[in-house]
Protein backbone atom coordinates (compact mmCIF):
# COMPACT_ATOMS: atom_id res chain seq x y z
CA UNK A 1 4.04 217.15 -218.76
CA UNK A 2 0.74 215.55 -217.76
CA UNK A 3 -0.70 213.78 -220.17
CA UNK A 4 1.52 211.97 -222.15
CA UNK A 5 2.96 208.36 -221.81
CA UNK A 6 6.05 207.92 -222.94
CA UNK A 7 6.08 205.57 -226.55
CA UNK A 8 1.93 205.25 -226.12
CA UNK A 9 0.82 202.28 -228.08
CA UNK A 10 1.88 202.44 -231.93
CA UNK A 11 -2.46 202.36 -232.59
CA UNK A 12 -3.23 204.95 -230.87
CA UNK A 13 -3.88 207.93 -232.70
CA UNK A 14 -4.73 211.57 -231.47
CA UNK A 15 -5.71 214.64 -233.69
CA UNK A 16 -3.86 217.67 -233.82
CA UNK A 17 -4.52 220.97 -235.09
CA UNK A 18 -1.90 223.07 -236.90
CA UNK A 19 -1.12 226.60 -234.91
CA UNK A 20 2.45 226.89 -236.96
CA UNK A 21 5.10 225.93 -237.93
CA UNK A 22 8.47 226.66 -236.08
CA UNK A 23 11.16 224.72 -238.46
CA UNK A 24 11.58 221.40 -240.26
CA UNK A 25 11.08 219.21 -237.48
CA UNK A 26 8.43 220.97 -235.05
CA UNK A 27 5.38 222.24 -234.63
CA UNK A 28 2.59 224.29 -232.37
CA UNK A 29 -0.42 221.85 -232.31
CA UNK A 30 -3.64 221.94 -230.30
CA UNK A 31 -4.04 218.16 -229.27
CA UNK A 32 -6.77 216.23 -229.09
CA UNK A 33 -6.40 214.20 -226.27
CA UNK A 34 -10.30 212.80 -225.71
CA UNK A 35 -13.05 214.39 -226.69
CA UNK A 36 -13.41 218.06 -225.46
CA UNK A 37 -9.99 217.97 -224.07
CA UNK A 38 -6.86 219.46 -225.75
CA UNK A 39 -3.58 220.91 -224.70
CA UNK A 40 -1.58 223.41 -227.01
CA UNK A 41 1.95 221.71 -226.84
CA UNK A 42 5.02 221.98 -229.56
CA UNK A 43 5.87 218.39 -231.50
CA UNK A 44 8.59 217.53 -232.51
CA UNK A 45 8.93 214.80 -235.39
CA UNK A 46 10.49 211.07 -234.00
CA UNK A 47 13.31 210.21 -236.07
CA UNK A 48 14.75 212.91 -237.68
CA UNK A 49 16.66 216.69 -237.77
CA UNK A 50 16.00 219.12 -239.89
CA UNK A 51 18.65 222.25 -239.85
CA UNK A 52 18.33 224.82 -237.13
CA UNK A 53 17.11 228.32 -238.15
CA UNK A 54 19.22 230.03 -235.96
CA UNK A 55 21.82 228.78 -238.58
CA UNK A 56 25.48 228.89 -238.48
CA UNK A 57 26.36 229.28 -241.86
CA UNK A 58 24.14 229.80 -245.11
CA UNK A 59 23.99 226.87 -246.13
CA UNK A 60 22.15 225.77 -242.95
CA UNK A 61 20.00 228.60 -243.42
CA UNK A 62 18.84 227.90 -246.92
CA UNK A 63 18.37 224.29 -245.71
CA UNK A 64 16.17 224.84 -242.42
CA UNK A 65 13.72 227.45 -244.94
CA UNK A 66 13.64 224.56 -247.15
CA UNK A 67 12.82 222.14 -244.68
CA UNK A 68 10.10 224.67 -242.88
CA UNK A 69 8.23 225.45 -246.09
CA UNK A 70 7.83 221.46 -246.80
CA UNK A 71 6.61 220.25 -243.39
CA UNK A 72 4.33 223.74 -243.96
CA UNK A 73 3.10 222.24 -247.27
CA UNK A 74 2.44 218.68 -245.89
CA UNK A 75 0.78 219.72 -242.44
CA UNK A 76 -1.62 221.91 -244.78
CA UNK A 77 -2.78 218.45 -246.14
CA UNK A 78 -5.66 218.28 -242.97
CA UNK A 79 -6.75 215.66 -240.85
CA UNK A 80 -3.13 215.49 -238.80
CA UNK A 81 -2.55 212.67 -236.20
CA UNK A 82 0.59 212.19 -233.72
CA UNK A 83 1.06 208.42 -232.42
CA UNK A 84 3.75 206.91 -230.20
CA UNK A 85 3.78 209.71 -228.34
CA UNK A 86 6.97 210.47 -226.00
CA UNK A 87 8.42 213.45 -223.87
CA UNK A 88 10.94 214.72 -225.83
CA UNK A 89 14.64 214.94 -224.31
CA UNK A 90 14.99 219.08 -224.56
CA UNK A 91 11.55 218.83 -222.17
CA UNK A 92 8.24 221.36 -222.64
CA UNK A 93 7.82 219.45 -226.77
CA UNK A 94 6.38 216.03 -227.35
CA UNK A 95 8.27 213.63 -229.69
CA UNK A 96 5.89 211.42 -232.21
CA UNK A 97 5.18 210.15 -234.94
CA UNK A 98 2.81 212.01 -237.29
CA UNK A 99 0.67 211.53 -240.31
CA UNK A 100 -1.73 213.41 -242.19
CA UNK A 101 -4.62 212.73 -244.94
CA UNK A 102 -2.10 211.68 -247.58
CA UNK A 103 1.17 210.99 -245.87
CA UNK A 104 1.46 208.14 -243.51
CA UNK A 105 4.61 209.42 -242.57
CA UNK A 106 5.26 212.71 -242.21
CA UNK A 107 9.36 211.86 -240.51
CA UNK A 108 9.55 209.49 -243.96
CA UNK A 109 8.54 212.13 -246.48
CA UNK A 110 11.13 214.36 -245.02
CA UNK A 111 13.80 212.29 -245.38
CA UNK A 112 12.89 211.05 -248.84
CA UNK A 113 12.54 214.74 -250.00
CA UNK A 114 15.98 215.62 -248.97
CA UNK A 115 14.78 217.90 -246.15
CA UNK A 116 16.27 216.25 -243.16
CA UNK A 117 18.26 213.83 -241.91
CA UNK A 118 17.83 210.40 -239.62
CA UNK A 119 18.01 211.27 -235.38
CA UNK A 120 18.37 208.89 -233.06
CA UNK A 121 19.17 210.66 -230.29
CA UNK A 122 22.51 211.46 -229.75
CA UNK A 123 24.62 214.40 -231.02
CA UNK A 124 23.40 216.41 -234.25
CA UNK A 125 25.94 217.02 -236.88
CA UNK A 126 26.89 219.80 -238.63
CA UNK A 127 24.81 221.33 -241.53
CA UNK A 128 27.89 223.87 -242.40
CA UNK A 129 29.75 221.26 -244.57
């Protein structure tokens, strides 16, 4: 990817506009990167895993809608930023942190709210337990 530094400094801050939503833990964002320049890139959310639509059981299922509706409802808050800023390990997303008007957070509200789990890395677990 071109323009992105992997872990950019924790204060800096770059807008992003909503295109969708794919699941719990990413989405389609036109970013800002300086003023009148933007790329359209997919973000995933540092820190956490939300279940996988393509679920394996129906459990997962209910739990990845779940999960999709409530990062919908919090990215519909406005003003969204993305900080520390990384390549993401699958390549062709971004990993970072976001925030929006109201949530500082985004990663935290998630996890508070039941709708994912913590990631750091490694091997996901199941969500067909």
């Amino acid at each position: 990817m071109c323009c992105w530094r992997s872990g950019s400094s924790p204060g800096a801050f770059m807008r992003a506009q909503v295109l969708r939503v794919i699941d719990g833990d990413t989405f389609a964002a036109r970013v800002q990167l300086w003023q009148g320049v933007s790329v359209d890139t997919h973000v995933r959310l540092r820190d956490i895993d939300a279940a996988e639509l393509h679920a394996r059981c129906a459990r997962e299922f209910a739990k990845a809608m779940a999960a999709r509706a409530a990062l919908q409802t919090m990215l519909a808050d406005g003003s969204v930023t993305i900080s520390r800023v990384g390549t993401d390990k699958y390549g062709g997303r971004i990993d970072a942190s976001v925030a929006t008007r109201r949530i500082p957070d985004v990663s935290a509200a998630l996890l508070r709210g039941g709708y994912a789990r913590r990631y750091d890395g490694g091997r996901r677990g199941s969500w067909c337990w």
